[in-house]
N, C-alpha and C. Protein backbone atom coordinates (compact mmCIF):
# COMPACT_ATOMS: atom_id res chain seq x y z
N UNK A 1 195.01 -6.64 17.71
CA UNK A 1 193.78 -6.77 16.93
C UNK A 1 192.61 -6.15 17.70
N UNK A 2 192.46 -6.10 19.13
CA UNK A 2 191.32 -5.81 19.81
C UNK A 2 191.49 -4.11 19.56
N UNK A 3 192.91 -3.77 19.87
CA UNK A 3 193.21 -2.41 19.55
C UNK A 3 192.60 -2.03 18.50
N UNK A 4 192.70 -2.40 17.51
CA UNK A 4 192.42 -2.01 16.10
C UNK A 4 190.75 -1.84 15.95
N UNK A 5 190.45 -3.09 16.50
CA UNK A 5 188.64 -3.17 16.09
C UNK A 5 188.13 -2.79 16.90
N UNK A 6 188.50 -2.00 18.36
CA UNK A 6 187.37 -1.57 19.00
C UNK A 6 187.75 0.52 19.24
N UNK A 7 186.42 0.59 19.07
CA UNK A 7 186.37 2.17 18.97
C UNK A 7 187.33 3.00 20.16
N UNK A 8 188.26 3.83 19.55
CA UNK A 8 189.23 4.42 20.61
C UNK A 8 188.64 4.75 21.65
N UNK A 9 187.11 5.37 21.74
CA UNK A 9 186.93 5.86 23.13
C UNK A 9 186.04 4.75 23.81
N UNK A 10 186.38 3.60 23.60
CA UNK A 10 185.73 2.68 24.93
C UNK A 10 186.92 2.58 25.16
N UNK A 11 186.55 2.10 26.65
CA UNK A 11 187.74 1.39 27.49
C UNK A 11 187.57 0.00 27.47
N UNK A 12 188.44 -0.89 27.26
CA UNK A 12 188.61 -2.77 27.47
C UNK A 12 189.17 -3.17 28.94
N UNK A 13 188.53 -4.05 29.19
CA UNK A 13 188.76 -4.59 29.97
C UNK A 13 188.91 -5.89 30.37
N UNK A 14 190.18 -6.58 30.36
CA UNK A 14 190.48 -7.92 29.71
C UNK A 14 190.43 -8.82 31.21
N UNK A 15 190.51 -9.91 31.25
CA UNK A 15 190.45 -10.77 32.78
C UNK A 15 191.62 -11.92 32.02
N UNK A 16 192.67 -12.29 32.88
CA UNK A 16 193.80 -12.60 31.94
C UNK A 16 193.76 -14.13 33.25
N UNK A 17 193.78 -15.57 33.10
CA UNK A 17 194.06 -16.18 33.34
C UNK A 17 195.87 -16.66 34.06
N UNK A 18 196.56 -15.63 33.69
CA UNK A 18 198.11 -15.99 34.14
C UNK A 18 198.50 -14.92 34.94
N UNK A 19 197.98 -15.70 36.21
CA UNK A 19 198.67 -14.28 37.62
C UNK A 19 200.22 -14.06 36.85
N UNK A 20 201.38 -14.99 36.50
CA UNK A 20 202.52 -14.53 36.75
C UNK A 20 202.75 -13.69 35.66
N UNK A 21 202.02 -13.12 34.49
CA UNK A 21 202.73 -12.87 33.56
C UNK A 21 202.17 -11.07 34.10
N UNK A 22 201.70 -10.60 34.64
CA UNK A 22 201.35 -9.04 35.37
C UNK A 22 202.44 -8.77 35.84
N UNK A 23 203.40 -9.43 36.03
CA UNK A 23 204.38 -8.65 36.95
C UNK A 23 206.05 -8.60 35.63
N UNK A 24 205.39 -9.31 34.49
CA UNK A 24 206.70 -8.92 33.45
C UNK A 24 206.85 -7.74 33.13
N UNK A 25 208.21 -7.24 32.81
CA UNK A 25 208.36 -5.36 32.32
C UNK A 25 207.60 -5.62 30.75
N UNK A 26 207.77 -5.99 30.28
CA UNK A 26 206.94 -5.70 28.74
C UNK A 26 205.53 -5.91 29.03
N UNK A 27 204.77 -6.38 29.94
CA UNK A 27 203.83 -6.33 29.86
C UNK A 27 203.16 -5.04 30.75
N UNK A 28 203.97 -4.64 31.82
CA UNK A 28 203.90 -3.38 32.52
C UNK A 28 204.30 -1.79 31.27
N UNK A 29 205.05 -2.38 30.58
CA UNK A 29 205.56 -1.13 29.01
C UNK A 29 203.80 -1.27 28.34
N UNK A 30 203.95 -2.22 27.93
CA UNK A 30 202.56 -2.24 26.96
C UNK A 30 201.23 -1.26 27.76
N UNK A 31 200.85 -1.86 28.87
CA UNK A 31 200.20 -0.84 29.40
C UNK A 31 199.84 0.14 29.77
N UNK A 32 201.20 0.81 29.90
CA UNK A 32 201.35 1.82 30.11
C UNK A 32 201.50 2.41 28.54
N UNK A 33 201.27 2.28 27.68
CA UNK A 33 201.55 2.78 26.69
C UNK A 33 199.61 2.61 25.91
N UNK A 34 199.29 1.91 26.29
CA UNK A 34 198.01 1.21 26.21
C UNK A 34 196.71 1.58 27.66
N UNK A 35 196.61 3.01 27.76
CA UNK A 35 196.09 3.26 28.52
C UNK A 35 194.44 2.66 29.14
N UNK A 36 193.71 2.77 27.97
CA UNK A 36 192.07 2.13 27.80
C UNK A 36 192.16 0.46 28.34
N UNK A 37 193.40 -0.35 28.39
CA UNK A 37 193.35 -1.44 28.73
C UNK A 37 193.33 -1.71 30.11
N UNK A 38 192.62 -2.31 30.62
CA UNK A 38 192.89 -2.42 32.03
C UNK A 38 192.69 -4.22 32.44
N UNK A 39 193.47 -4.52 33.19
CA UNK A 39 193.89 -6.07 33.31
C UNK A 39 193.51 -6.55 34.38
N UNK A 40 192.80 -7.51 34.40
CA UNK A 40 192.58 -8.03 36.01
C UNK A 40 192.74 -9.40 36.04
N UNK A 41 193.05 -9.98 36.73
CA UNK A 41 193.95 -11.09 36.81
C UNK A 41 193.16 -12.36 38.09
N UNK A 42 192.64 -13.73 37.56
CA UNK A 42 191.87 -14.05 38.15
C UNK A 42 192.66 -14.76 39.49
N UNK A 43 191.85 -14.69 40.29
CA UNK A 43 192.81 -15.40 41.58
C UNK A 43 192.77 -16.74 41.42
N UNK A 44 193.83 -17.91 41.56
CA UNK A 44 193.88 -19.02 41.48
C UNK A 44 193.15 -19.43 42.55
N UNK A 45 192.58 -20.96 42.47
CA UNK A 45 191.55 -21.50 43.76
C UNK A 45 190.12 -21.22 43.48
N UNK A 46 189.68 -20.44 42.94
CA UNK A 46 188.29 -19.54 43.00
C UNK A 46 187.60 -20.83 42.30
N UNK A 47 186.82 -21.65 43.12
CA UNK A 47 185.83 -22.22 42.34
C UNK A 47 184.43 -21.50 41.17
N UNK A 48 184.19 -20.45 41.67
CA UNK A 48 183.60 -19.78 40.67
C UNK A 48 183.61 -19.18 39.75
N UNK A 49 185.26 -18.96 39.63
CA UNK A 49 185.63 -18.45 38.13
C UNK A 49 186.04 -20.29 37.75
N UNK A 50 186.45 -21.05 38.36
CA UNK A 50 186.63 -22.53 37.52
C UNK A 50 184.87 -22.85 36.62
N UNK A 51 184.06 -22.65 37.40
CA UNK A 51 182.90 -22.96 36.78
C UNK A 51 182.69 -21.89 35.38
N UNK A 52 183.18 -20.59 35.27
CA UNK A 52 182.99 -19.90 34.51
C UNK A 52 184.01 -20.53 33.46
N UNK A 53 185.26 -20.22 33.76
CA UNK A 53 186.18 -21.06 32.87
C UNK A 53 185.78 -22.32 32.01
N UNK A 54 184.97 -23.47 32.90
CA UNK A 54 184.07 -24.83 32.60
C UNK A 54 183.05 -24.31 30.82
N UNK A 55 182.20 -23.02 31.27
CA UNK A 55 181.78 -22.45 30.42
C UNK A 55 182.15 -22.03 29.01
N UNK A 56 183.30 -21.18 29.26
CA UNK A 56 184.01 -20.67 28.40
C UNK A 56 184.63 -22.09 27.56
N UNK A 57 185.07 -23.28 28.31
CA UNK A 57 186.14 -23.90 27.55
C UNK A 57 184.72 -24.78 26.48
N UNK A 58 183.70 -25.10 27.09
CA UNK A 58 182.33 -25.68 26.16
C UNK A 58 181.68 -24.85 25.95
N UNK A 59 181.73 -23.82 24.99
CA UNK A 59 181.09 -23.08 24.49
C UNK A 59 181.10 -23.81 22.88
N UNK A 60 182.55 -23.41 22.37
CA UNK A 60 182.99 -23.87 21.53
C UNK A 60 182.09 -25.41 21.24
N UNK A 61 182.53 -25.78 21.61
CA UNK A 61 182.41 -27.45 21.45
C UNK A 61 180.77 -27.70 21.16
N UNK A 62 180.12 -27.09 22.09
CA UNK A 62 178.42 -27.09 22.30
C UNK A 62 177.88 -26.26 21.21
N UNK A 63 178.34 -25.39 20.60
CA UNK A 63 178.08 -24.52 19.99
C UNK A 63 178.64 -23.79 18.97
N UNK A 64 179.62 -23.45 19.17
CA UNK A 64 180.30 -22.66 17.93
C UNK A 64 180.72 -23.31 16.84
N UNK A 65 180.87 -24.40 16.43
CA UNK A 65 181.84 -25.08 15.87
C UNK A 65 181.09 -26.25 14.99
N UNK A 66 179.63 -25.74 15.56
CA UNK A 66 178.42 -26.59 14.73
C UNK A 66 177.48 -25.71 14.29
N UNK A 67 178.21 -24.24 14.32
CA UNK A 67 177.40 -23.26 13.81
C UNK A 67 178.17 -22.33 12.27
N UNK A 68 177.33 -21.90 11.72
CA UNK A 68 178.16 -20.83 10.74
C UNK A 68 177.45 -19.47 10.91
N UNK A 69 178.21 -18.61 11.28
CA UNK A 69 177.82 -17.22 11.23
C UNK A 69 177.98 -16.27 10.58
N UNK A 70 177.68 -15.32 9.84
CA UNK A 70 177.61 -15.01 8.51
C UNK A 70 178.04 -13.49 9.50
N UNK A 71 177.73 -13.08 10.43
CA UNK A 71 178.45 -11.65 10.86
C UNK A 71 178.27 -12.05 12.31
N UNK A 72 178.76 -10.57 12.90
CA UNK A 72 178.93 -10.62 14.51
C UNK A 72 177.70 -10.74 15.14
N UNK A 73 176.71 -10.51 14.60
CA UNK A 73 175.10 -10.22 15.39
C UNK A 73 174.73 -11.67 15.54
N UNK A 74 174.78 -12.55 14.03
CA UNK A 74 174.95 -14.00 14.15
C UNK A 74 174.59 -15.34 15.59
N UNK A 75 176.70 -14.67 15.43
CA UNK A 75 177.72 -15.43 16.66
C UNK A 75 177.00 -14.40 18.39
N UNK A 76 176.22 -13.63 17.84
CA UNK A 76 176.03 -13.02 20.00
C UNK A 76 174.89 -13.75 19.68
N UNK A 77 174.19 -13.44 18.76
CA UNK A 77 172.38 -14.55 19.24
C UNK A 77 172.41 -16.04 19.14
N UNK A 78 173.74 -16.65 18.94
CA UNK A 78 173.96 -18.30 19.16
C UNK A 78 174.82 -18.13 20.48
N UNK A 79 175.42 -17.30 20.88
CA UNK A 79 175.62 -16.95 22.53
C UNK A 79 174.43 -17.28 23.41
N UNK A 80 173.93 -16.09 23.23
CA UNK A 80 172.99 -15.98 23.97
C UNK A 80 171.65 -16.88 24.09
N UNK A 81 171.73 -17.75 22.95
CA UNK A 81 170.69 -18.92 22.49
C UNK A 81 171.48 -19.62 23.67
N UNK A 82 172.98 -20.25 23.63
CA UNK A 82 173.19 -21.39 24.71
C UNK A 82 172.95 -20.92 26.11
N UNK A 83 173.78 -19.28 26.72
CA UNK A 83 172.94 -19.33 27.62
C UNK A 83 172.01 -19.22 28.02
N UNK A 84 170.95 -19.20 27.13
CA UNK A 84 169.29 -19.21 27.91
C UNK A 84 169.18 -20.59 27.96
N UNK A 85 169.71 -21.66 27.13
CA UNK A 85 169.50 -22.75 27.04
C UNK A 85 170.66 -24.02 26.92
N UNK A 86 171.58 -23.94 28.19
CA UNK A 86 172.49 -24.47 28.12
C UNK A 86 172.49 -26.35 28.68
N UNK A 87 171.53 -26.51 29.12
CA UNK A 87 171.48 -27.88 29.05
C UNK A 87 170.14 -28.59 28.68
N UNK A 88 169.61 -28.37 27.60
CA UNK A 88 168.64 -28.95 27.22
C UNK A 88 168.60 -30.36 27.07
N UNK A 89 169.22 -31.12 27.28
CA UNK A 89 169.74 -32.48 26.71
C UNK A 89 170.47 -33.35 28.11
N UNK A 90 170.06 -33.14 29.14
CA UNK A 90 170.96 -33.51 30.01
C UNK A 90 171.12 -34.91 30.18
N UNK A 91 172.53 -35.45 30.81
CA UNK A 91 172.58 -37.25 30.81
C UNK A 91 172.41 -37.16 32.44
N UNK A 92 172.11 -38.67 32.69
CA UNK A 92 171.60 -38.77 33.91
C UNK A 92 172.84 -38.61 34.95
N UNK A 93 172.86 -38.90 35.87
CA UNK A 93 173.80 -38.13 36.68
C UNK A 93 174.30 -40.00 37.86
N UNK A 94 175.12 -40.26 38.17
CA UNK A 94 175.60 -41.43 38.74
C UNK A 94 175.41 -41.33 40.11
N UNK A 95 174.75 -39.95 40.42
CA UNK A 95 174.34 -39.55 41.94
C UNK A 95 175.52 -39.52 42.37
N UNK A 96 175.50 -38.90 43.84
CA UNK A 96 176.43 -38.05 44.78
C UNK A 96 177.48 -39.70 45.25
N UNK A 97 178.61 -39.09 45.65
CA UNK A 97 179.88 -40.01 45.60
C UNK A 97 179.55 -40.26 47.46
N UNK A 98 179.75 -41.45 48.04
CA UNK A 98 179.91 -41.97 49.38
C UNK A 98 181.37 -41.11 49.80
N UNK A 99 180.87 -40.85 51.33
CA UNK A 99 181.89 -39.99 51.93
C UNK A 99 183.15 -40.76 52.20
N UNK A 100 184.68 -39.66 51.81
CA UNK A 100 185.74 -40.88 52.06
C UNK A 100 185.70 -41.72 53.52
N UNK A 101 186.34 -42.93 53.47
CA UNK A 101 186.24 -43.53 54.61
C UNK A 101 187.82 -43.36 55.03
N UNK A 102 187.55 -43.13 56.64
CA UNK A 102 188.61 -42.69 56.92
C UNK A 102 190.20 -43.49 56.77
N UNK A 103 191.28 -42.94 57.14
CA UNK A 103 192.60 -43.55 56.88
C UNK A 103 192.69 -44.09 57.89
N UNK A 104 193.27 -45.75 58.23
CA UNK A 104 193.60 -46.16 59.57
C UNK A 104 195.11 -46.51 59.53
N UNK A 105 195.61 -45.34 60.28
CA UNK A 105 197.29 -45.37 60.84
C UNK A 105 197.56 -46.68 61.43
């Protein structure tokens, strides 16, 4: 589908959540057959793509799904509405957690 709807001469560039599936032959065929695609694959551990991920997974929830968008221009300016304004509403916070106390062997 991305094939289809986006203009042959851009290039895509996808960020794929599953290190293991880069190293399957059909997915090495597809690419190679699928030149404009290029795959990058996020490193597991990375707290800063987890926070991005955090993003991505409440987008939806915060936003999309209490919205109706009548075309694509719509759905990017209710994007771009949450991130300029993504916590307007904040709950109070239970403050910072006491440091563990140590283990006694």
């Amino acid at each position: 589908m991305i094939d289809d709807a986006t203009p042959k001469h851009k290039q895509l560039q996808l960020i794929v959540d599953n290190y293991a599936i880069h190293k399957h032959p059909a997915l090495k065929r597809w690419l190679q057959r699928h030149p404009r695609f290029h795959v990058h694959f996020t490193p597991t551990g990375t707290s800063r793509l987890n926070m991005l991920e955090r993003f991505f997974r409440d987008l939806p929830g915060n936003r999309h799904r209490r919205g109706v968008f009548r075309d694509m221009i719509e759905l990017v300016i209710a994007i771009e509405d949450y991130v300029d304004h993504p916590n307007e509403t904040p709950s109070p916070s239970s403050g910072p957690r006491p440091p563990p106390t140590p283990s006694k062997k």
